[in-house]
Structure formats: structure tokens, C-alpha cells
C-alpha atoms as a PDB file:
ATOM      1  CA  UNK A   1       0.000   0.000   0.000  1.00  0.00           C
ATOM      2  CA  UNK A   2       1.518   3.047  -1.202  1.00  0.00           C
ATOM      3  CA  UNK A   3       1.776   5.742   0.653  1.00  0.00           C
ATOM      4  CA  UNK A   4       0.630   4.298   4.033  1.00  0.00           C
ATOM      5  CA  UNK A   5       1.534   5.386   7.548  1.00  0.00           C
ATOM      6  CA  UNK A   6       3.023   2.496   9.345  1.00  0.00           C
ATOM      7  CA  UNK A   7       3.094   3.589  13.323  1.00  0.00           C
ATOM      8  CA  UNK A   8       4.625   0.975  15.607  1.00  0.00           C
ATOM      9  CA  UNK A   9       5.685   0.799  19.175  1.00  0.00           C
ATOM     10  CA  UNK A  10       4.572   3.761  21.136  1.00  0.00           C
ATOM     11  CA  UNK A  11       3.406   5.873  18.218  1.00  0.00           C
ATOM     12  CA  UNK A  12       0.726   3.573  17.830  1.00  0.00           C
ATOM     13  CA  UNK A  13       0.059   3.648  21.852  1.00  0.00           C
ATOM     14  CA  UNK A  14       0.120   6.857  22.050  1.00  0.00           C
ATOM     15  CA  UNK A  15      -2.365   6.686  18.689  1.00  0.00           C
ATOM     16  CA  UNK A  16      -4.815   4.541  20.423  1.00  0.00           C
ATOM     17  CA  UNK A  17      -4.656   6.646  23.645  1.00  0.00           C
ATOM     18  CA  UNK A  18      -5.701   9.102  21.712  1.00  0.00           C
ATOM     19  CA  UNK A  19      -8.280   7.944  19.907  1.00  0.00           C
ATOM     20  CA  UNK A  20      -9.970   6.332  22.774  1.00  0.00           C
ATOM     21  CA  UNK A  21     -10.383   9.376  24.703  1.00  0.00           C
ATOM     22  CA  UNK A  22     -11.372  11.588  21.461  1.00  0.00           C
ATOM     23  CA  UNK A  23     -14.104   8.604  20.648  1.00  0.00           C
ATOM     24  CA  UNK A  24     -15.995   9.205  23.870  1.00  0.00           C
ATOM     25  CA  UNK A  25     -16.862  12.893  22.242  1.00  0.00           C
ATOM     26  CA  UNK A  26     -15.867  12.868  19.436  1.00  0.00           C
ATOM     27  CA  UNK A  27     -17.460  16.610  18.514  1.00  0.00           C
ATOM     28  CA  UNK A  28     -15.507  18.033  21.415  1.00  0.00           C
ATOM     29  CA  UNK A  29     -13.425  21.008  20.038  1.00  0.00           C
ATOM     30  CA  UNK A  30     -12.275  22.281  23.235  1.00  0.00           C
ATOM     31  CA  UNK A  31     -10.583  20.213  26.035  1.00  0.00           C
ATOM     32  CA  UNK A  32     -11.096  21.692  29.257  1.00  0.00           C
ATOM     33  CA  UNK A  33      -9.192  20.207  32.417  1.00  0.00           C
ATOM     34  CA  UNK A  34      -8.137  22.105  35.495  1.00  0.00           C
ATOM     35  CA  UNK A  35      -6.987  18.718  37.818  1.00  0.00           C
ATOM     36  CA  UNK A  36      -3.072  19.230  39.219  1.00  0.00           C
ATOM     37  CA  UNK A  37      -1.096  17.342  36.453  1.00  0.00           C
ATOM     38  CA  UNK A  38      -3.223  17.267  33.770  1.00  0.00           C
ATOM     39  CA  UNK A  39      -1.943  16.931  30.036  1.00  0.00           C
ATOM     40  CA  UNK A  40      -2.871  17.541  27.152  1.00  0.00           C
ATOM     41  CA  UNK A  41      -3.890  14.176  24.897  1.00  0.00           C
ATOM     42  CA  UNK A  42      -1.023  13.565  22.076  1.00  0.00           C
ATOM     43  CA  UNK A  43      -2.341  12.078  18.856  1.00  0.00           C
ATOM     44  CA  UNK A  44       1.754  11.295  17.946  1.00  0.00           C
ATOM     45  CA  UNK A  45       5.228  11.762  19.965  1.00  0.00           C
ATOM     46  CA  UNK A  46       6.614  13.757  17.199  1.00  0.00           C
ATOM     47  CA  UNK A  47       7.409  17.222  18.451  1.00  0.00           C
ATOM     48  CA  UNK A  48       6.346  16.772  21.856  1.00  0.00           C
ATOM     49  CA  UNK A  49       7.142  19.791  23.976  1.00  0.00           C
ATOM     50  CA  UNK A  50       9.177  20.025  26.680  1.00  0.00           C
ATOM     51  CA  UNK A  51       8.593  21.316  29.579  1.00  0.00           C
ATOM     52  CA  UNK A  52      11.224  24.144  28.874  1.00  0.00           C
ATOM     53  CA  UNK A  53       9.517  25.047  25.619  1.00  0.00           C
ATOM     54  CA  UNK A  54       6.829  26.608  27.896  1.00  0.00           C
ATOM     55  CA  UNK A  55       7.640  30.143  29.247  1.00  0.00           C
ATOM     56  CA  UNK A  56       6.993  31.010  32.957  1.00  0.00           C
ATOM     57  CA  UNK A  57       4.261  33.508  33.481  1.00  0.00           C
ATOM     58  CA  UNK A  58       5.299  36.933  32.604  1.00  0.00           C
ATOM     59  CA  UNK A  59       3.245  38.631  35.224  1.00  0.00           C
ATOM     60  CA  UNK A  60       4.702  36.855  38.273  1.00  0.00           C
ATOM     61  CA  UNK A  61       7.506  34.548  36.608  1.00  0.00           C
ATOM     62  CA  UNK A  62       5.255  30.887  38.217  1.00  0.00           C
ATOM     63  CA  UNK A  63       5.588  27.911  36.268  1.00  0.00           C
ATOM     64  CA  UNK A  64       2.748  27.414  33.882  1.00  0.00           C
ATOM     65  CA  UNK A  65       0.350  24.233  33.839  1.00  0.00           C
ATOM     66  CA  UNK A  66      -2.332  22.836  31.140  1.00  0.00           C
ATOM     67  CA  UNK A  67      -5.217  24.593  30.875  1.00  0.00           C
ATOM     68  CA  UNK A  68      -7.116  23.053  27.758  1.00  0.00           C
ATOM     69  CA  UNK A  69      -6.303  22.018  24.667  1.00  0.00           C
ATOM     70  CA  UNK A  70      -8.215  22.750  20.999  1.00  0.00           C
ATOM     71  CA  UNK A  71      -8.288  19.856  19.381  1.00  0.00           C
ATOM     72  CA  UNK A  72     -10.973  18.925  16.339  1.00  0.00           C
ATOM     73  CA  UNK A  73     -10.781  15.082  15.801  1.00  0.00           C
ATOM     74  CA  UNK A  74     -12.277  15.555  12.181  1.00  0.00           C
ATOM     75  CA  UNK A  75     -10.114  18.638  11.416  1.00  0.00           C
ATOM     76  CA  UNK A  76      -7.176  16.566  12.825  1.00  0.00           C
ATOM     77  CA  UNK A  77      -8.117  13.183  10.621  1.00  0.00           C
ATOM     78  CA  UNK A  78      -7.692  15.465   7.086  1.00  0.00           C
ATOM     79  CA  UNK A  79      -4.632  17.930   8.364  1.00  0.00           C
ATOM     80  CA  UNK A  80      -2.571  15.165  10.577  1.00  0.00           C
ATOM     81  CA  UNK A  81      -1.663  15.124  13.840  1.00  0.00           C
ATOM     82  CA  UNK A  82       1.387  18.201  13.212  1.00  0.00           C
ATOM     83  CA  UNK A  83      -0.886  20.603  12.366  1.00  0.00           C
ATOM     84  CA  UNK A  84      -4.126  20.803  14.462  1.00  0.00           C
ATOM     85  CA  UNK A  85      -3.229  20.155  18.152  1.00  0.00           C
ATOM     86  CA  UNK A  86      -2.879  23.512  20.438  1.00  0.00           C
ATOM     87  CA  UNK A  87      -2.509  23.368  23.979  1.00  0.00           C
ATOM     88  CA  UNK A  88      -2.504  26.399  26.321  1.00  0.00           C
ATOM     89  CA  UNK A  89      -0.337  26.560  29.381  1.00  0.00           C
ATOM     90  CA  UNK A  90      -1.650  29.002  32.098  1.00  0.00           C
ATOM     91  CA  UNK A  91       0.098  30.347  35.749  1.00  0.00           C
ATOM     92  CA  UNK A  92      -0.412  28.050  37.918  1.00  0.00           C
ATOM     93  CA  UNK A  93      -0.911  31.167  40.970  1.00  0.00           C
END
């Protein structure tokens, strides 16, 4: 098959994870969780952030946390898992 995306190991977990959760609302467009250590649900381990890539808060310098994430399984089924997955990190004060 030509053209195919092969995922194995935990690209495929991570996949499935993903899917799973999406499936149970699969409408949902905005991901709303406030729970100490939340994270945001990662349709592929490419390009993961690290914790480094996210600033401190510029008002009082406090480490930001996950806040919700925008995230449009249909969108993200025609444009790939690269280009439609935006998370926003908030103060955590």
C-alpha cells in the first residue's frame, strides 16, 4: 500500500490513547481540564514539547500548567496530527 503510515511501538500507543479518549466525544473542540497534572492528549510523539519550551508567566515569573487544549478530531483526521493540536499553558498562581 503506497503511501501508508506504518506507526509501531509507542506511536501507535500513544495513537490509540488518543483515539480512545477523542471517541468518547468525538465533537468536542475544546478540552477543558483544570486537575493538578493534567496533560494535554497527544495524537503522535513527534514534536512533543518540553517542559522548557513553555515560558513562565510573565506577570509573576510561576511555572505554567495545562489549561485546555483545541483539538478537532475531524479537522485533525484530514490535516494530521502536526498541524491541528494547540494546547494552552496558564500560571499556575
Amino acid at each position: 500500500m503506497a503511501g501508508a503510515c506504518l506507526l509501531d511501538g509507542i506511536e501507535l500507543v500513544l495513537l490509540q490513547m488518543f483515539q480512545a479518549r477523542v471517541s468518547c466525544a468525538p465533537d468536542q473542540v475544546i478540552r477543558y481540564c483544570f486537575k493538578d497534572g493534567a496533560a494535554p492528549l497527544w495524537p503522535s510523539p513527534a514534536n512533543l514539547p518540553a517542559l522548557a519550551d513553555v515560558p513562565p508567566c510573565k506577570r509573576c515569573g510561576a511555572p505554567r500548567k495545562f489549561e485546555f487544549q483545541v483539538s478537532g478530531f475531524s479537522a485533525l483526521q484530514c490535516l494530521g496530527p502536526q498541524k491541528l493540536n494547540i494546547t494552552c499553558p496558564t500560571c499556575q498562581d
